[in-house]
C-alpha atoms as a PDB file:
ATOM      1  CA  UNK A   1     106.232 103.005  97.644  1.00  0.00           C
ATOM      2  CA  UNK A   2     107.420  99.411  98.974  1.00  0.00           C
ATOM      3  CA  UNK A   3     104.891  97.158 100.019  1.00  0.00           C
ATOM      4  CA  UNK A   4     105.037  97.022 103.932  1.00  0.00           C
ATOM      5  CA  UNK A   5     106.515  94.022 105.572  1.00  0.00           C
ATOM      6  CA  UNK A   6     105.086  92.394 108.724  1.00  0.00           C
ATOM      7  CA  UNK A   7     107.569  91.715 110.148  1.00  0.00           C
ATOM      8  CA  UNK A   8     108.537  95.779 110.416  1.00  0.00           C
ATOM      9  CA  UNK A   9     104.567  96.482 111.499  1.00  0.00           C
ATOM     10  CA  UNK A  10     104.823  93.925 114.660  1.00  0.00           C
ATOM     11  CA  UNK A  11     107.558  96.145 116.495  1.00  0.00           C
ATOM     12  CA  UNK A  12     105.294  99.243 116.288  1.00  0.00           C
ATOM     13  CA  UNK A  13     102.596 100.570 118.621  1.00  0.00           C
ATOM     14  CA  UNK A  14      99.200  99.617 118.395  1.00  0.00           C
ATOM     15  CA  UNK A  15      98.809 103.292 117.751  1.00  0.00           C
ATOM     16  CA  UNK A  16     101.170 103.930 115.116  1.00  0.00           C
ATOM     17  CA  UNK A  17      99.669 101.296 113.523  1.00  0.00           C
ATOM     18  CA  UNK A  18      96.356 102.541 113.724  1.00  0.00           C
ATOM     19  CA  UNK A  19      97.341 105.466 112.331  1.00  0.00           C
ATOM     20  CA  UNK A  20      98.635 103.959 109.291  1.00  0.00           C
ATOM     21  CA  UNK A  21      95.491 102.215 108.432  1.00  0.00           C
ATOM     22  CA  UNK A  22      93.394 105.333 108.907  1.00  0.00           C
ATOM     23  CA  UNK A  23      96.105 106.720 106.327  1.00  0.00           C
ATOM     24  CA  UNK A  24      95.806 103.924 103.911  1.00  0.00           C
ATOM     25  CA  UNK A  25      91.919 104.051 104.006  1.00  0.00           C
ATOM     26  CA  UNK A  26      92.205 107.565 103.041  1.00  0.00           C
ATOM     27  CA  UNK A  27      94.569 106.895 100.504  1.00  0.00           C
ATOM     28  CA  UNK A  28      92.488 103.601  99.314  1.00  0.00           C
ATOM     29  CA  UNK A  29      89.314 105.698  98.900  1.00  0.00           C
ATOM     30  CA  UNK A  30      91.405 108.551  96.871  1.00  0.00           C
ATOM     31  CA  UNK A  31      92.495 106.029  94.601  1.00  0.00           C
ATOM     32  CA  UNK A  32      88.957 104.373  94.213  1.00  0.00           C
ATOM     33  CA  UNK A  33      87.594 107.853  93.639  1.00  0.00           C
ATOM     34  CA  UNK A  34      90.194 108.575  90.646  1.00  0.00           C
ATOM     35  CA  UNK A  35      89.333 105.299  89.596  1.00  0.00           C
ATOM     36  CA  UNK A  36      85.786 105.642  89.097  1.00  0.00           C
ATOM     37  CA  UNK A  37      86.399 109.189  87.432  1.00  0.00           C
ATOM     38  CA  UNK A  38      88.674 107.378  84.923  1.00  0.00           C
ATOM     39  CA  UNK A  39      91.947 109.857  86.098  1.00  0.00           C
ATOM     40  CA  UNK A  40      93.754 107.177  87.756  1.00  0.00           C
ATOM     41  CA  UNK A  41      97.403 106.546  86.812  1.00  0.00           C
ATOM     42  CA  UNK A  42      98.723 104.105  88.668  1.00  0.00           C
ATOM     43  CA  UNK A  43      96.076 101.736  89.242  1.00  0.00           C
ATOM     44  CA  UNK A  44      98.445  99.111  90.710  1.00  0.00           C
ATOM     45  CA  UNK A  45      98.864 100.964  93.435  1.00  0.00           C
ATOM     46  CA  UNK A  46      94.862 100.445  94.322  1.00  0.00           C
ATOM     47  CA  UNK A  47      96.220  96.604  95.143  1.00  0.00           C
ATOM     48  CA  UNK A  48      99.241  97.329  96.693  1.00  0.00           C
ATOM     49  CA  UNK A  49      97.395  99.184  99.128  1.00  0.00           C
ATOM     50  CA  UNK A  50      94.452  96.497 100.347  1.00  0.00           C
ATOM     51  CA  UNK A  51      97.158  94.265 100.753  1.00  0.00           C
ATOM     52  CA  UNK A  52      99.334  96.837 102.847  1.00  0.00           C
ATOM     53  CA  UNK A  53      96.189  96.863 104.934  1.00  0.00           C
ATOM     54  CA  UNK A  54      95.449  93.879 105.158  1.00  0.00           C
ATOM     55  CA  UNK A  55      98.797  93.280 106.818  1.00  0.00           C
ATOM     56  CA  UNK A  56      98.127  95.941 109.132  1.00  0.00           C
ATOM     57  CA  UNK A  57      95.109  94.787 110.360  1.00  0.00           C
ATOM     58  CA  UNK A  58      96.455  91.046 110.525  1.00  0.00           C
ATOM     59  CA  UNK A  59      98.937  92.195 112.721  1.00  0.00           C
ATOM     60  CA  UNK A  60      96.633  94.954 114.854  1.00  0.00           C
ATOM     61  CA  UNK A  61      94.395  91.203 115.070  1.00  0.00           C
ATOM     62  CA  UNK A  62      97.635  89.297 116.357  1.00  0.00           C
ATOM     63  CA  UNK A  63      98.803  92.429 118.818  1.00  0.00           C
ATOM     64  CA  UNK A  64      94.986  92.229 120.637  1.00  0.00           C
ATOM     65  CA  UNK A  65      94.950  88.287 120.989  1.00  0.00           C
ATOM     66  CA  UNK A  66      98.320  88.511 122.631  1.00  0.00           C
ATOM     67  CA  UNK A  67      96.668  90.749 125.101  1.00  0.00           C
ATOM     68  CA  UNK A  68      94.355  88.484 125.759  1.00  0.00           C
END
């Protein structure tokens, strides 16, 4: 999976993008689980998805002080 860009995430919904970080969280603590078990085979992707989320939220954070 590509990394996502920000520039992409800033013309969705706050919704959609809400949705996506419930998503990654899931898929974060999946990952962390498989991890701990010692199954894990792409342990990469483990950092490729905090910084997917941190991108969301940075955006979700720039979308609310707009509203402001």
């Amino acid at each position: 999976m590509t990394p996502l860009k920000a520039k992409d995430l800033r013309t969705e919904t706050t919704e959609e993008l809400q949705g996506k970080v419930s998503a990654l969280r899931k898929e974060l603590y999946g990952f962390r689980v498989q991890a701990h078990s010692g199954q894990i085979e792409k342990s990469h992707r483990i950092r490729q998805i905090k910084r997917d989320l941190a991108r969301l939220l940075s955006v979700l954070k720039e979308k609310e002080n707009v509203q402001k």
